[in-house]
Each structure stands twice: as structure tokens, then as C-alpha cells.
C-alpha atoms as a PDB file:
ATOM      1  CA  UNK A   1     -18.582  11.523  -4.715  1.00  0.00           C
ATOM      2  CA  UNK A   2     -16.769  12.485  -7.597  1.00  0.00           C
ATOM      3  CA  UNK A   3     -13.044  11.949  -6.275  1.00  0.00           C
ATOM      4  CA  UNK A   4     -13.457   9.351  -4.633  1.00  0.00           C
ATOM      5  CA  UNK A   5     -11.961   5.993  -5.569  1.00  0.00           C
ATOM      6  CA  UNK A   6     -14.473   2.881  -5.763  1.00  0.00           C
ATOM      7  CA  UNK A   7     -15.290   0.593  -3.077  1.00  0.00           C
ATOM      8  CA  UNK A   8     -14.181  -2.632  -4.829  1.00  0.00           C
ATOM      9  CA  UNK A   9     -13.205  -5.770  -3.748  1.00  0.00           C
ATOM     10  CA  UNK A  10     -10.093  -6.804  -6.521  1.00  0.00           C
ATOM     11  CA  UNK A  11      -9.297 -10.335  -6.802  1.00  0.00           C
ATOM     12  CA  UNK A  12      -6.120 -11.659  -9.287  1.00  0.00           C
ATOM     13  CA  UNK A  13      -2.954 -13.374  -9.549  1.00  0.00           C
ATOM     14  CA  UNK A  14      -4.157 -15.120  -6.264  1.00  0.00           C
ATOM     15  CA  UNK A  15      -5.297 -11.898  -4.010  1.00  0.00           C
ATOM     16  CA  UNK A  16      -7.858 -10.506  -3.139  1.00  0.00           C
ATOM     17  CA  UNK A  17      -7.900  -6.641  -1.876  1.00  0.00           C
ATOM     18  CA  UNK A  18     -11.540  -6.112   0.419  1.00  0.00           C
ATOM     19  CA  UNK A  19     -11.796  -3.667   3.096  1.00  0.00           C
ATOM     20  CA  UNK A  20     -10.831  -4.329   6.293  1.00  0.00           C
ATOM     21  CA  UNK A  21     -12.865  -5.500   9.513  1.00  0.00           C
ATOM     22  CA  UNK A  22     -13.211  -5.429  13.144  1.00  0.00           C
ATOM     23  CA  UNK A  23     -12.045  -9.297  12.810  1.00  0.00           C
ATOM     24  CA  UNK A  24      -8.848  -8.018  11.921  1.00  0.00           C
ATOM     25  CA  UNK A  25      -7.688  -6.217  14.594  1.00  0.00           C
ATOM     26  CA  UNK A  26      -5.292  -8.876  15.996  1.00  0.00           C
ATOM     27  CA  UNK A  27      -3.268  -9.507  12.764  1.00  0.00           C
ATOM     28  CA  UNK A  28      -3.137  -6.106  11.845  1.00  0.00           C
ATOM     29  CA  UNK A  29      -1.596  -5.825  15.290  1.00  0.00           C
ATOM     30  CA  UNK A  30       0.891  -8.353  15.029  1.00  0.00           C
ATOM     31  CA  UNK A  31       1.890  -7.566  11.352  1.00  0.00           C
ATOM     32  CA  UNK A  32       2.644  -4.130  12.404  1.00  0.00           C
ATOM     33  CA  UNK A  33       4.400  -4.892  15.419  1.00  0.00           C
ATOM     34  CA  UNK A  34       6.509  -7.306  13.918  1.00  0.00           C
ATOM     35  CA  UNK A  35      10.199  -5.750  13.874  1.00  0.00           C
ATOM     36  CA  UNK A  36      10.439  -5.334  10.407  1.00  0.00           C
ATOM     37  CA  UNK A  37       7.610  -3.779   9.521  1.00  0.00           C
ATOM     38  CA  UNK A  38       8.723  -1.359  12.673  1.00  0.00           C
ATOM     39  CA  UNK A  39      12.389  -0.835  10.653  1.00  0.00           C
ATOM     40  CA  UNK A  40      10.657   0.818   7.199  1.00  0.00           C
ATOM     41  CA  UNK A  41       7.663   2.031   8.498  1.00  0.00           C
ATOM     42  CA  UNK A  42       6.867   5.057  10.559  1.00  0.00           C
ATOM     43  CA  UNK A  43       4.012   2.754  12.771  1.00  0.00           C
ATOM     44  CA  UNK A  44       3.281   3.828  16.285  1.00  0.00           C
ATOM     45  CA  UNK A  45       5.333   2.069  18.721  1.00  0.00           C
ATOM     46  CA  UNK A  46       3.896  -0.033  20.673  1.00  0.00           C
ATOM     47  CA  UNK A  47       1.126  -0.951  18.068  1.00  0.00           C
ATOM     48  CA  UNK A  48      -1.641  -2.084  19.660  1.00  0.00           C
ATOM     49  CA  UNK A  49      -4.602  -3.194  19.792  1.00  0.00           C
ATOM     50  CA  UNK A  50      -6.354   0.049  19.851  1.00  0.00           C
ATOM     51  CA  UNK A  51      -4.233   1.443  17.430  1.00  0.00           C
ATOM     52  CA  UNK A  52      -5.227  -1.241  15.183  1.00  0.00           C
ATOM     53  CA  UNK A  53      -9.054  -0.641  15.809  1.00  0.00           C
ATOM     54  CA  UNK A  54      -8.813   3.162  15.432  1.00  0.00           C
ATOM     55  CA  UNK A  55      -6.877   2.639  12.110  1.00  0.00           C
ATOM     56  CA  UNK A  56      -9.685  -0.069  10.958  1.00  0.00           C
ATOM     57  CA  UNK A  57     -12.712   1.675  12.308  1.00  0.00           C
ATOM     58  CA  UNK A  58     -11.779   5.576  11.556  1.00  0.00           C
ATOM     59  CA  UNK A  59      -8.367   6.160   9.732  1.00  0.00           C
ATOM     60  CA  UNK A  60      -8.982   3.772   6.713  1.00  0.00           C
ATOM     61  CA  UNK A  61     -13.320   4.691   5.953  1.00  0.00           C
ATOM     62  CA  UNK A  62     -12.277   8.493   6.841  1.00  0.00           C
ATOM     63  CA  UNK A  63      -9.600   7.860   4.228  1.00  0.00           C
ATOM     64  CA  UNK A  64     -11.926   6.335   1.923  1.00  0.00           C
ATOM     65  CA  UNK A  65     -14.684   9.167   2.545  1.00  0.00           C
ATOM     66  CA  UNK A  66     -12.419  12.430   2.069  1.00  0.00           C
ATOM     67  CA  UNK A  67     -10.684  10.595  -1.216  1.00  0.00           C
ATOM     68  CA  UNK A  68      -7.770  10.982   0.079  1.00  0.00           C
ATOM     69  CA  UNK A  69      -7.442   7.032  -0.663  1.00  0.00           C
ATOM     70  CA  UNK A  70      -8.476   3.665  -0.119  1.00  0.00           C
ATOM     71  CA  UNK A  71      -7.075   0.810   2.155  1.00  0.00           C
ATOM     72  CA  UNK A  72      -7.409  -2.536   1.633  1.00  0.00           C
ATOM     73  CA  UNK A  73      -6.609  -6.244   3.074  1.00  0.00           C
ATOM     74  CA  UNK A  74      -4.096  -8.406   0.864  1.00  0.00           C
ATOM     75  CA  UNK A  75      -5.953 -11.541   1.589  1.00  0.00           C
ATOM     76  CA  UNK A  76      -4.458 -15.029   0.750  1.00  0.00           C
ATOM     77  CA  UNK A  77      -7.233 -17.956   1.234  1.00  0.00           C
ATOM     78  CA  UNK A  78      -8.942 -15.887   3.374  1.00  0.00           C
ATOM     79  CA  UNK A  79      -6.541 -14.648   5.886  1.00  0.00           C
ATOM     80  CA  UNK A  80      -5.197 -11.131   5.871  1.00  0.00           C
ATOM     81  CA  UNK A  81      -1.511 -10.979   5.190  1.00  0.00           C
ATOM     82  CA  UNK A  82      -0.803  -7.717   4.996  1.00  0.00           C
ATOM     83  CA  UNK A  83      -2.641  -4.047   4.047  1.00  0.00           C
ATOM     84  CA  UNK A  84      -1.877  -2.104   1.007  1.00  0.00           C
ATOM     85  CA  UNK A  85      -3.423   1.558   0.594  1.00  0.00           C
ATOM     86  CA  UNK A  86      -3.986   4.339  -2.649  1.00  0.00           C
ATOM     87  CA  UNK A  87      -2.979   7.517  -0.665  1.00  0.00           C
ATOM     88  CA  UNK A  88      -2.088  11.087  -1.112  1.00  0.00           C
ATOM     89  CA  UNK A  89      -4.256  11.095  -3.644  1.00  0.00           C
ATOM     90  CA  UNK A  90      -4.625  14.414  -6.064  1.00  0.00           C
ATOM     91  CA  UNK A  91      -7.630  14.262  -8.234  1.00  0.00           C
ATOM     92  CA  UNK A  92      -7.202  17.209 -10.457  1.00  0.00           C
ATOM     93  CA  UNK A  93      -3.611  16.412 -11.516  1.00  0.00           C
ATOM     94  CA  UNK A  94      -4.766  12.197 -11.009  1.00  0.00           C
ATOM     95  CA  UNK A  95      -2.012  11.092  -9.250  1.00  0.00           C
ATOM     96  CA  UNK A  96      -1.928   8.374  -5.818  1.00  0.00           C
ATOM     97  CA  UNK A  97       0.604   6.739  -4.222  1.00  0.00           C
ATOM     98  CA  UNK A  98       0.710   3.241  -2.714  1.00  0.00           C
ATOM     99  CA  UNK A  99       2.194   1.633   0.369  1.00  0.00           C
ATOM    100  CA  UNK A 100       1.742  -1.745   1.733  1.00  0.00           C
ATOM    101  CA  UNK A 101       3.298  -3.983   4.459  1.00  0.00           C
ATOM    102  CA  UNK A 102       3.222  -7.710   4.535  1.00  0.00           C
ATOM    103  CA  UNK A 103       3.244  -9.741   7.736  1.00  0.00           C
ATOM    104  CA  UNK A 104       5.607 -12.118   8.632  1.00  0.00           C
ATOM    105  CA  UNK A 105       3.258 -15.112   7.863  1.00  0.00           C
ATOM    106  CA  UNK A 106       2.906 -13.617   4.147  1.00  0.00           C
ATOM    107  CA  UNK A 107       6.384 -13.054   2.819  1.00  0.00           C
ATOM    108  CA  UNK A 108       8.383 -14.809   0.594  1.00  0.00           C
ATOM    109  CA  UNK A 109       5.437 -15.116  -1.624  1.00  0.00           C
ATOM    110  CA  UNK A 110       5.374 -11.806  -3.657  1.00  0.00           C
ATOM    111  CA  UNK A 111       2.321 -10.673  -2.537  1.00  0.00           C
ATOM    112  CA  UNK A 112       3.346  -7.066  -1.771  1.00  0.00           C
ATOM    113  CA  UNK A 113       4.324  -7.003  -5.857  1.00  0.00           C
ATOM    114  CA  UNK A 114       1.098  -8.652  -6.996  1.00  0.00           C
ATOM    115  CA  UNK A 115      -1.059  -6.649  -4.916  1.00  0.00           C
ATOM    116  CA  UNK A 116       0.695  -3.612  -5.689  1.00  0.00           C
ATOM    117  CA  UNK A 117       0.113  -4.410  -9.754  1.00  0.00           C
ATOM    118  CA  UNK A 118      -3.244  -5.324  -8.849  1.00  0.00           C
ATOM    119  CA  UNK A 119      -4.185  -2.113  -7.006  1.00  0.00           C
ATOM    120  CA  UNK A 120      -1.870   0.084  -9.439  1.00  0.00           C
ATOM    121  CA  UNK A 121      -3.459  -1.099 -13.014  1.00  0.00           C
ATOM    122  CA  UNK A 122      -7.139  -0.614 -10.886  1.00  0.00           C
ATOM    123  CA  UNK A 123      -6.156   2.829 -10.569  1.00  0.00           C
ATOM    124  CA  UNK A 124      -4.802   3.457 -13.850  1.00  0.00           C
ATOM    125  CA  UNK A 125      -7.408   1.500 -16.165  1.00  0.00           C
ATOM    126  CA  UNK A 126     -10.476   2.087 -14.310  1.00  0.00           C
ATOM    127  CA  UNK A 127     -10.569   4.844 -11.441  1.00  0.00           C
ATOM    128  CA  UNK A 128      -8.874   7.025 -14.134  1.00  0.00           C
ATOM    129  CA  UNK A 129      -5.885   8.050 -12.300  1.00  0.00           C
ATOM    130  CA  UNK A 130      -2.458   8.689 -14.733  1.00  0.00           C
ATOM    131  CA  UNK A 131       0.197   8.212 -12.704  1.00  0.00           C
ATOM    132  CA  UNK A 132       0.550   5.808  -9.567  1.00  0.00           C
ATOM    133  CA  UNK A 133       3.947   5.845  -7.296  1.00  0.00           C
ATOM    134  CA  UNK A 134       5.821   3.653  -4.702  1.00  0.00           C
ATOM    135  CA  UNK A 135       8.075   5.225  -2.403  1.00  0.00           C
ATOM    136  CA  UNK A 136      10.478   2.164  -0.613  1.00  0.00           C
ATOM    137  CA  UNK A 137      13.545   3.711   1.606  1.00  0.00           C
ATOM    138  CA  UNK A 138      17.008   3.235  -0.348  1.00  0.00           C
ATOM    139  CA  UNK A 139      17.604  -0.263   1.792  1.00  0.00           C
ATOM    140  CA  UNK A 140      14.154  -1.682   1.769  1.00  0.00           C
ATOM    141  CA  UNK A 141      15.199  -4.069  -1.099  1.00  0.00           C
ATOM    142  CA  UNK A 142      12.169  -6.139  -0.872  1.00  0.00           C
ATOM    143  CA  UNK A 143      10.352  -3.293  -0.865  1.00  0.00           C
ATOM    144  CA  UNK A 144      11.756  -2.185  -4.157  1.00  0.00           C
ATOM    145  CA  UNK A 145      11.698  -5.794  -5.544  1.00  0.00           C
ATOM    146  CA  UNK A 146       8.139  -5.182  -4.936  1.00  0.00           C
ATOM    147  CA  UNK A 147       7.627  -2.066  -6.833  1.00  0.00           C
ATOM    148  CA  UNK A 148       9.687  -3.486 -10.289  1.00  0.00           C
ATOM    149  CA  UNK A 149       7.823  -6.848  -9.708  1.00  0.00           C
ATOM    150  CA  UNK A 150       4.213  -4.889 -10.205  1.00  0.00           C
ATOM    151  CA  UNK A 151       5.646  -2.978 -13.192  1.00  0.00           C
ATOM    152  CA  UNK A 152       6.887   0.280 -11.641  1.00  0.00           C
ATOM    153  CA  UNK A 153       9.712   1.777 -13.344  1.00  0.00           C
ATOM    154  CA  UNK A 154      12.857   2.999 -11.313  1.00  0.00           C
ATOM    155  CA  UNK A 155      12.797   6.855 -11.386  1.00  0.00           C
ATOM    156  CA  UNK A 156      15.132   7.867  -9.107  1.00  0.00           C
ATOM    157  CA  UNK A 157      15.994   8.701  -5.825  1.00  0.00           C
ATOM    158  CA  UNK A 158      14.694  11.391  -3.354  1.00  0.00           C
ATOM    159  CA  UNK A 159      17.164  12.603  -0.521  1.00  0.00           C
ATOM    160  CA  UNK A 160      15.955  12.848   2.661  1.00  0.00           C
ATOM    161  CA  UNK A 161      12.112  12.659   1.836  1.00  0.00           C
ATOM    162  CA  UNK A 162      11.007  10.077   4.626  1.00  0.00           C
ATOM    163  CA  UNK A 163      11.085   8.883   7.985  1.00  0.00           C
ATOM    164  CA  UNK A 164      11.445   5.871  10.044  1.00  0.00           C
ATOM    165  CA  UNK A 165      11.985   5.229  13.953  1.00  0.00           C
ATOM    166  CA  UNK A 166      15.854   5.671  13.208  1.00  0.00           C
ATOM    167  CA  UNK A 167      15.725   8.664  11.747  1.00  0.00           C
ATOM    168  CA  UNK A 168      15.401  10.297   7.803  1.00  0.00           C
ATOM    169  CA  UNK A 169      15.623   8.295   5.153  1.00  0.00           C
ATOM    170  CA  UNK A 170      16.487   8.689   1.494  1.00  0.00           C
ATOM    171  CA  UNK A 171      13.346   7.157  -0.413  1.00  0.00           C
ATOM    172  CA  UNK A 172      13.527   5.748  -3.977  1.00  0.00           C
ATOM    173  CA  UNK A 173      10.950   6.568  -6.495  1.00  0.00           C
ATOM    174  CA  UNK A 174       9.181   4.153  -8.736  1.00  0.00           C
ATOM    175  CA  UNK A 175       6.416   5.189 -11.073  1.00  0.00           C
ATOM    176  CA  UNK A 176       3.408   3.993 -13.201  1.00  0.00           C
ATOM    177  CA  UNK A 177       1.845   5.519 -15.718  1.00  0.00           C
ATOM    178  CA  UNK A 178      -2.052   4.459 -17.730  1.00  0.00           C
ATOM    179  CA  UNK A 179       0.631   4.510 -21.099  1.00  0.00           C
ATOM    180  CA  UNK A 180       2.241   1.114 -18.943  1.00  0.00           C
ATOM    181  CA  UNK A 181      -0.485  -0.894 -19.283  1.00  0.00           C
ATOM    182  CA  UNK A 182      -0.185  -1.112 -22.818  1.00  0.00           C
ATOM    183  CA  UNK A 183       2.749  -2.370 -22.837  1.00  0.00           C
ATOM    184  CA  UNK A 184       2.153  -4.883 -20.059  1.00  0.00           C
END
């Protein structure tokens, strides 16, 4: 398929991004119950098990098959600690987005900032997209540490443009563009 994005495995800076199993179901469960991941992100709650399975079995290839996206594990010595995605993808003006959540046993280790560079300068350098942006609500700061950490440039902020269990959120914009990687 023409817009569709690659089915690669990416490995760097001490990732690796591969598709996700059926032998994930239980961390991909517990990562997204976990109460932070709950406070930024719009997850069904209670995340379960089948929740987890649907998402890994039919959300993520349907993604993957429509090109609306890709989703991938952030594995760290071979355990997932977290799942980053390309989404809202528009191939004729080549623009994506990415989100990501890391689980509790991952953080404090900037892996959503090295997977998001990873992923990001994929996109840009090789799947021919031209822009690439992060969207992190105003207080997720290590969410935003994130974005500037993978080379996103601080664009602005957008009022009111997401939601989380409490309610709508203003959502700060960070952006990448294939001119970045020259300078990178």
C-alpha cells in the first residue's frame, strides 16, 4: 500500500520499537491502568485485560492496515515498557502525530524522548513524512520534557483541544519538521 507506513522494527539509543504481541497483554494492562497514565490519557477505565487484547489484536494491525498509523512496543532488554504510536496520519499533506505512554517500571529513564526521536526522524528521513507532532496537556511536564528531549520544537499552545477523565484540557504543541534533521 502506498500510504502506509513500514512495518519496521527500529532499534537506537537503547530501544527498540517492534510490534506488539499477544504476550503483552498483561503489561499493557498494568501500564495503562497505572494512575498516571489514567491522569493524561483518555484510556478506558477499568483497562483490562480484554481491552488490552482488542487494542493488540485489532486496534493497532487495523491501524497499521488503513495507514492511519503504526503502533509499536518501546522495549528495554526485552521487556515492553511502554507503547508509542504514528497516528492521525495525512498522507497527501505528510503529516502524523505521535503519542506514547511509559509504564511505571520504565520511567525515569527517558525513554518516552528517545523513542519519540527514534520514531519521529523514521518518519521524517525515511517514510517521507514532513512534519511530525506531539500533543502533551499544558501540565504533563514529563510529557513535554519528552517532546524537547526528541528534538520537537515548542509551538504553542492549543485551548481546549483534548480530553482526559477530568475533563478538557489545553494541549501544547510541539513540532518536527524533515528540515530538523539537518540540523540535529
Amino acid at each position: 500500500m502506498e500510504h502506509q507506513f513500514a512495518d519496521a522494527v527500529l532499534e537506537g539509543a537503547g530501544v527498540r520499537l517492534s510490534p506488539l504481541g499477544p504476550g503483552d497483554v498483561d503489561d499493557v494492562t498494568a501500564g495503562c491502568r497505572d494512575e498516571l497514565t489514567q491522569r493524561w490519557l483518555p484510556l478506558p477505565s477499568p483497562y483490562t485485560h480484554d481491552v488490552a487484547r482488542a487494542f493488540i489484536e485489532d486496534i493497532a494491525p487495523g491501524m497499521h492496515a488503513s495507514g492511519a498509523g503504526i503502533v509499536r512496543r518501546i522495549e528495554v532488554g526485552g521487556r515492553l515498557c511502554g507503547v508509542i504510536d504514528l497516528k492521525k496520519t495525512d498522507w497527501r499533506a505528510r503529516t502524523t502525530e505521535i503519542g506514547y505512554w511509559v509504564a511505571p517500571w520504565g520511567r525515569g529513564r527517558g525513554l518516552a524522548g528517545r523513542a519519540s526521536k527514534l520514531l519521529a526522524d523514521w518518519a521524517l528521513s525515511e517514510q517521507g513524512m514532513a512534519r511530525v507532532v506531539i500533543h502533551c496537556a499544558v501540565g504533563n511536564m514529563s510529557s513535554q520534557r519528552a517532546a524537547v528531549s526528541a528534538g520537537f520544537t515548542r509551538e504553542g499552545v492549543a485551548r481546549s483541544a483534548g480530553i482526559v477523565h477530568a475533563g478538557r484540557v489545553d494541549l501544547v504543541v510541539f513540532g518536527k519538521v524533515s528540515s530538523d534533521l539537518d540540523v540535529a
